[in-house]
N, C-alpha and C. Protein backbone atom coordinates (compact mmCIF):
# COMPACT_ATOMS: atom_id res chain seq x y z
N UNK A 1 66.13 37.83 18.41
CA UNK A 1 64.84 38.45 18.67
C UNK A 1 64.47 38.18 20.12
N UNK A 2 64.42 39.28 20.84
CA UNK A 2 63.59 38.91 22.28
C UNK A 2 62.37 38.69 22.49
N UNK A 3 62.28 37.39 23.54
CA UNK A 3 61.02 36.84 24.03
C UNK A 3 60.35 38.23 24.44
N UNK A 4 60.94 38.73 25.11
CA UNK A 4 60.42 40.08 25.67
C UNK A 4 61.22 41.26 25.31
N UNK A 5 60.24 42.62 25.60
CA UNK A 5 61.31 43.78 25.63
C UNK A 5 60.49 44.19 24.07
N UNK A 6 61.06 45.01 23.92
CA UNK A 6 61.35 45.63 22.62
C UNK A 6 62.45 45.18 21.23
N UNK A 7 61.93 45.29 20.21
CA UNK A 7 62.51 44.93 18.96
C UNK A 7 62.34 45.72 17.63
N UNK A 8 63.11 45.81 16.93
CA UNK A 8 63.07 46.25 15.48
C UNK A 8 63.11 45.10 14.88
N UNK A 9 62.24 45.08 13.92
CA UNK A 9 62.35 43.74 13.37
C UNK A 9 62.40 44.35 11.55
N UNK A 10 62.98 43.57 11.18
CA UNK A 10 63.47 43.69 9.43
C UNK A 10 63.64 43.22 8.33
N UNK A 11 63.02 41.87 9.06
CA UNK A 11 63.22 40.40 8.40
C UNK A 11 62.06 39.56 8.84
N UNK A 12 61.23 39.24 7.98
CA UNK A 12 60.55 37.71 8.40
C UNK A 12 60.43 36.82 7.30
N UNK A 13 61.17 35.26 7.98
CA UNK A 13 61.59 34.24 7.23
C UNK A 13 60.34 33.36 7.58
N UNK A 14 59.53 32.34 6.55
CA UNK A 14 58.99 31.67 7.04
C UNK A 14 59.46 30.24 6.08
N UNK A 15 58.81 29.12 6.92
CA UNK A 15 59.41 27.81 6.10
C UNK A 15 58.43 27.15 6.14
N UNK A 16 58.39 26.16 4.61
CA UNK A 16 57.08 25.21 4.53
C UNK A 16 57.19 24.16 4.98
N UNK A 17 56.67 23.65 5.45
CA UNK A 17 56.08 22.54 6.27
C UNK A 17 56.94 21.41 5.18
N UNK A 18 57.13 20.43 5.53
CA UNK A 18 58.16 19.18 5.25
C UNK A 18 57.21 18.65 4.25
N UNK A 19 56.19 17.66 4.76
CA UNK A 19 55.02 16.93 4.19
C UNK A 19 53.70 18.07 3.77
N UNK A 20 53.94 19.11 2.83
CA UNK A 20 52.85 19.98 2.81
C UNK A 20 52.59 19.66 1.42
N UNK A 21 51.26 20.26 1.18
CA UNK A 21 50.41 20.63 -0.29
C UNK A 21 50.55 21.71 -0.67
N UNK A 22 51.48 21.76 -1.40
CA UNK A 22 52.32 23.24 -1.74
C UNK A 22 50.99 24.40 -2.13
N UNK A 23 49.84 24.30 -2.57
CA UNK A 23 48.39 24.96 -2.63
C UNK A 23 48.30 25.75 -1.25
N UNK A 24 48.74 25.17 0.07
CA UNK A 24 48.71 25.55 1.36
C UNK A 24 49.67 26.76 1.74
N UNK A 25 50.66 26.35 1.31
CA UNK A 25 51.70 27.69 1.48
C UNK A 25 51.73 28.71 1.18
N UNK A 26 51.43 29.71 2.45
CA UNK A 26 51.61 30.98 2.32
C UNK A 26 52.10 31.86 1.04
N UNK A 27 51.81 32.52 0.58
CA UNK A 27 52.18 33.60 -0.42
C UNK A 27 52.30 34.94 -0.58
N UNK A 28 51.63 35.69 0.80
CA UNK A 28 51.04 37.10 1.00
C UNK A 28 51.78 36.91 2.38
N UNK A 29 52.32 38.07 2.64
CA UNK A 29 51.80 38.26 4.53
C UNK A 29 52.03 39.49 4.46
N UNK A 30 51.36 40.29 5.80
CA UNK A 30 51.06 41.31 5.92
C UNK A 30 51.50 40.80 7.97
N UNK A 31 52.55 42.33 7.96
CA UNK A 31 53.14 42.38 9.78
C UNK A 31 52.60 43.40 9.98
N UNK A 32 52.10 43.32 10.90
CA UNK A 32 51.72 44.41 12.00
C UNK A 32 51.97 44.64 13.50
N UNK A 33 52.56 45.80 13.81
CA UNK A 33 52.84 45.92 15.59
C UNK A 33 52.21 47.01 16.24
N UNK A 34 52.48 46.60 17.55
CA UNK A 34 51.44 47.22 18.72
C UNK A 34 52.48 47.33 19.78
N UNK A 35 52.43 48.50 20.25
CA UNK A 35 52.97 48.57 21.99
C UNK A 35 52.14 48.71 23.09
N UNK A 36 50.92 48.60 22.44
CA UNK A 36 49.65 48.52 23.78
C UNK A 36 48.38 47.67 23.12
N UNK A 37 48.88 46.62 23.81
CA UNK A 37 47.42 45.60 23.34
C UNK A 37 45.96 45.94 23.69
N UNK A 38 45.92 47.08 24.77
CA UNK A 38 45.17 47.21 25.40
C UNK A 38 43.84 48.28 24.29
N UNK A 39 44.90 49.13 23.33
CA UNK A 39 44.02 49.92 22.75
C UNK A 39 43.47 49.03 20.90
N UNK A 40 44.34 48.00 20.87
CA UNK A 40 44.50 47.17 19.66
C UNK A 40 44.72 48.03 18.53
N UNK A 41 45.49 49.10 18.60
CA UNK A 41 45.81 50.07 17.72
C UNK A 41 47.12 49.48 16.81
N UNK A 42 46.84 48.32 15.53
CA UNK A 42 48.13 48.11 14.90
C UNK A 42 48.55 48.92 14.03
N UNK A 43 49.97 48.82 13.93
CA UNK A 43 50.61 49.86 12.60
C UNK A 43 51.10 48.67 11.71
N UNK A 44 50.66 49.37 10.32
CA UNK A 44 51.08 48.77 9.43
C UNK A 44 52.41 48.64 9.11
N UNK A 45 53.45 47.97 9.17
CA UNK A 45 54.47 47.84 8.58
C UNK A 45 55.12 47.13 7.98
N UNK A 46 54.72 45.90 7.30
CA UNK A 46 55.02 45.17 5.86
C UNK A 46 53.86 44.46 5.24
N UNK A 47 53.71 44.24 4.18
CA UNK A 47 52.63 43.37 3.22
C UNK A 47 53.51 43.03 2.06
N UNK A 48 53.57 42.16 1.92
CA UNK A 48 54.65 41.61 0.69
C UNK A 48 54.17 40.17 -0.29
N UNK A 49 54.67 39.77 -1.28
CA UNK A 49 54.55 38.74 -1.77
C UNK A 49 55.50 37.56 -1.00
N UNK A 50 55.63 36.70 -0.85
CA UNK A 50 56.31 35.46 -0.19
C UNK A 50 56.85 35.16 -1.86
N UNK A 51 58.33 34.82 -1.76
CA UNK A 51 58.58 33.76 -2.93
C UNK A 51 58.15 32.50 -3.11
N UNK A 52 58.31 31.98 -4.06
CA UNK A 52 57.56 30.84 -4.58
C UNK A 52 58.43 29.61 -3.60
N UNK A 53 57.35 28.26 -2.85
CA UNK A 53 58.01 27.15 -2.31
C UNK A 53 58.78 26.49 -3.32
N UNK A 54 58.19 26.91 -4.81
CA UNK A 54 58.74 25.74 -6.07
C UNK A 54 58.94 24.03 -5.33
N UNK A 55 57.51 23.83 -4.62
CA UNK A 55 57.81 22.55 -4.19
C UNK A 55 58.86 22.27 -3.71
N UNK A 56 59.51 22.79 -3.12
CA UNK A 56 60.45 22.71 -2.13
C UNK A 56 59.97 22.15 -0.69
N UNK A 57 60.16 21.26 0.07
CA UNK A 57 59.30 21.04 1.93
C UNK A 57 60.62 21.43 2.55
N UNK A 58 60.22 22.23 3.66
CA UNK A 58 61.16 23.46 4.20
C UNK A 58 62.09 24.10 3.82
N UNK A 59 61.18 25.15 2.25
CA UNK A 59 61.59 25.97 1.58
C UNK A 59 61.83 27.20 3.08
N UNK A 60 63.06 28.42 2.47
CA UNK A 60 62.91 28.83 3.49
C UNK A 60 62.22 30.51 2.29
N UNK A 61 61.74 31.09 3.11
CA UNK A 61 60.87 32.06 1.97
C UNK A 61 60.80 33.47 2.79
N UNK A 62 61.70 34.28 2.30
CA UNK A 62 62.39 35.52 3.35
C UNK A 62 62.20 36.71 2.72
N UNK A 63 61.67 37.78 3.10
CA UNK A 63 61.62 39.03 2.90
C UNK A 63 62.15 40.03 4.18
N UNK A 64 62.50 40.97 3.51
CA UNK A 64 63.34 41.86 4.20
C UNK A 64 62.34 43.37 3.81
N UNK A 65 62.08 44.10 5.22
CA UNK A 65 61.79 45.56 4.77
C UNK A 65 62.52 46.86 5.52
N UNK A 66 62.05 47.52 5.20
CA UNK A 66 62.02 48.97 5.98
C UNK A 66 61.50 49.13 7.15
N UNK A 67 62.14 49.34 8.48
CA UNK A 67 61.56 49.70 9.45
C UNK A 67 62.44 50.24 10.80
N UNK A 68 62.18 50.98 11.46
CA UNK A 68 62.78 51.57 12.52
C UNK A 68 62.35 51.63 13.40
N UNK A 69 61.30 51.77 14.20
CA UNK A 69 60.65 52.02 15.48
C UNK A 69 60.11 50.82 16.36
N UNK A 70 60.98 50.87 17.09
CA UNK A 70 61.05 49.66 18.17
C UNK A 70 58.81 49.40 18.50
N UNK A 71 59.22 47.96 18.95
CA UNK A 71 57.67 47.34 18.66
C UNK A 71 57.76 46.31 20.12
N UNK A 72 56.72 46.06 20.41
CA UNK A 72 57.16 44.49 21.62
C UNK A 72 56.12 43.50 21.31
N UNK A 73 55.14 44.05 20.54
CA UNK A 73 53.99 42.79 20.19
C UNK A 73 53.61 42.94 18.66
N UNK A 74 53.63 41.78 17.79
CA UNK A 74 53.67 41.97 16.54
C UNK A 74 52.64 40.99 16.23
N UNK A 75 52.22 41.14 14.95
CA UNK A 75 50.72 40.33 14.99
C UNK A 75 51.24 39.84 13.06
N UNK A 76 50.70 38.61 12.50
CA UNK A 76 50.99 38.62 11.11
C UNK A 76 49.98 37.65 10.93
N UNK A 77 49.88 37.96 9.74
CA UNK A 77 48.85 37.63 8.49
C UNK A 77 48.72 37.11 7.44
N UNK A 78 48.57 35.96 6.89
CA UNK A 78 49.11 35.19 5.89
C UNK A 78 47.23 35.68 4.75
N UNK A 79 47.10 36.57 4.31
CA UNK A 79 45.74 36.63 3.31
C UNK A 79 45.57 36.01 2.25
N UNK A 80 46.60 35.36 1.57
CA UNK A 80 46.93 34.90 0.38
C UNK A 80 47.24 33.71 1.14
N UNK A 81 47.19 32.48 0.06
CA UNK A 81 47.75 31.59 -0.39
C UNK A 81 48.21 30.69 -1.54
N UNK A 82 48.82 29.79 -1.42
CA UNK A 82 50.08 29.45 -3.28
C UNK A 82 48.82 29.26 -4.07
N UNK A 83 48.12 28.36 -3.80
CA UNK A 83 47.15 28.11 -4.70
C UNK A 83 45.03 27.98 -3.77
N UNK A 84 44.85 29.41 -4.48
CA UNK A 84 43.69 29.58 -3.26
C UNK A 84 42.49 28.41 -3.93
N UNK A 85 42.44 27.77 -5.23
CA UNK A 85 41.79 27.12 -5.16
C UNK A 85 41.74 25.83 -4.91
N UNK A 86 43.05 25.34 -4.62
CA UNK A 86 43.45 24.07 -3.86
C UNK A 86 43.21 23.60 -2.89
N UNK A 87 44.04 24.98 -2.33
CA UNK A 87 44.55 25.19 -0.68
C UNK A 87 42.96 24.64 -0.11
N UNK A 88 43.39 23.76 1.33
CA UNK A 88 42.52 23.31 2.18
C UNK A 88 42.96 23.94 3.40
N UNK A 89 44.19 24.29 3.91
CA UNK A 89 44.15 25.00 5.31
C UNK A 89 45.70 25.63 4.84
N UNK A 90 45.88 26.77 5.85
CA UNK A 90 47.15 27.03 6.14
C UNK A 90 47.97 25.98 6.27
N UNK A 91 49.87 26.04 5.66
CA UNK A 91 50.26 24.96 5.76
C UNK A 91 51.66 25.59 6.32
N UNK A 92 52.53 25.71 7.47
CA UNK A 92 54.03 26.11 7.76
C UNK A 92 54.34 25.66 8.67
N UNK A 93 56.15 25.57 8.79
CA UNK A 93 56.52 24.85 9.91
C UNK A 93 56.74 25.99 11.08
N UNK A 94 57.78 26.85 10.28
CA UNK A 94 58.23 27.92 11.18
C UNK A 94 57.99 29.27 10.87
N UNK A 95 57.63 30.45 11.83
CA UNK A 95 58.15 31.60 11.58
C UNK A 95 59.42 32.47 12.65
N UNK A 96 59.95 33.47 11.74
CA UNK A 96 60.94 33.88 12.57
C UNK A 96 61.10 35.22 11.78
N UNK A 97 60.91 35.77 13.16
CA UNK A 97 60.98 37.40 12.95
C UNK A 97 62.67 38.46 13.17
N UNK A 98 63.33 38.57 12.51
CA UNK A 98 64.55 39.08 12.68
C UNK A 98 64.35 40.15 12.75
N UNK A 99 65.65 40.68 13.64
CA UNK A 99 65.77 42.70 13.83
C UNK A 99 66.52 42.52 15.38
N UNK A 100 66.88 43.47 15.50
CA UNK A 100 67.96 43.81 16.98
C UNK A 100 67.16 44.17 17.70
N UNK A 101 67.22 43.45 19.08
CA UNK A 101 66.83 44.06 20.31
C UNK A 101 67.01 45.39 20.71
N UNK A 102 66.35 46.16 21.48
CA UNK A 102 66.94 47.46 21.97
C UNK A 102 65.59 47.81 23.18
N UNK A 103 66.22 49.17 23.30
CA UNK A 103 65.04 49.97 24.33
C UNK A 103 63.84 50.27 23.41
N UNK A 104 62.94 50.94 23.94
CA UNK A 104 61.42 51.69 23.74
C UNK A 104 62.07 53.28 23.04
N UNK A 105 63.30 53.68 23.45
CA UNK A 105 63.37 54.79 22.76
C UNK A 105 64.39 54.74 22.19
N UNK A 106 64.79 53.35 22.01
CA UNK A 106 66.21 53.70 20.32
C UNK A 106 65.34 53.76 18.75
C-alpha cells in the first residue's frame, strides 16, 4: 500500500490490541475514500461485520471486498463495537489497508 499516490484497496485487516477488553474490539467498520479533501465528498465503499476476537489478543480480523477505482485518501469507521455495553473506549493495535498501487486512471 502506498504512503502516497493512488491505491485500490480490497482488503482491510485489523488486529486486537494484546492486553485488551475484548467489549472494546471493533466489530463494524465502515471505509470510505476521497480524492479531494478539499470538497469532503466520501464514497462509500465497504461496511461489514468484523469477525469475532473469540478472545484472542492480536486476533487478526480481515475482510475482503469489491472495489476498483483507484482512491489516495481513505477515511474508516469503527460504529460498532464487541460488546457496546461493556466497551469503555475503542481498543486496536493495528490497521492495514491492502490493494495494489497504481495511477489515478487505472
Amino acid at each position: 500500500f502506498p504512503r502516497t499516490g493512488y491505491s485500490i484497496v480490497s482488503k482491510l485487516v485489523v488486529y486486537s490490541a494484546k492486553d485488551t477488553n475484548f467489549s472494546n474490539v471493533p466489530a463494524e467498520v465502515l471505509l470510505q475514500t476521497a480524492n479531494d479533501l478539499e470538497s469532503n465528498d466520501w464514497t462509500h465503499v465497504a461496511r461489514a461485520r468484523l469477525p469475532p476476537a473469540n478472545d484472542i489478543p492480536q486476533a487478526r480480523l480481515e475482510i475482503s471486498f469489491s472495489n476498483n477505482i483507484p482512491h489516495n485518501n481513505y477515511h474508516i469507521t469503527f460504529p460498532v463495537l464487541a460488546n457496546l455495553t461493556a466497551a469503555t473506549a475503542l481498543s486496536l493495535a493495528e490497521i492495514e489497508l491492502l490493494g495494489l498501487a497504481c495511477s489515478r486512471d487505472d
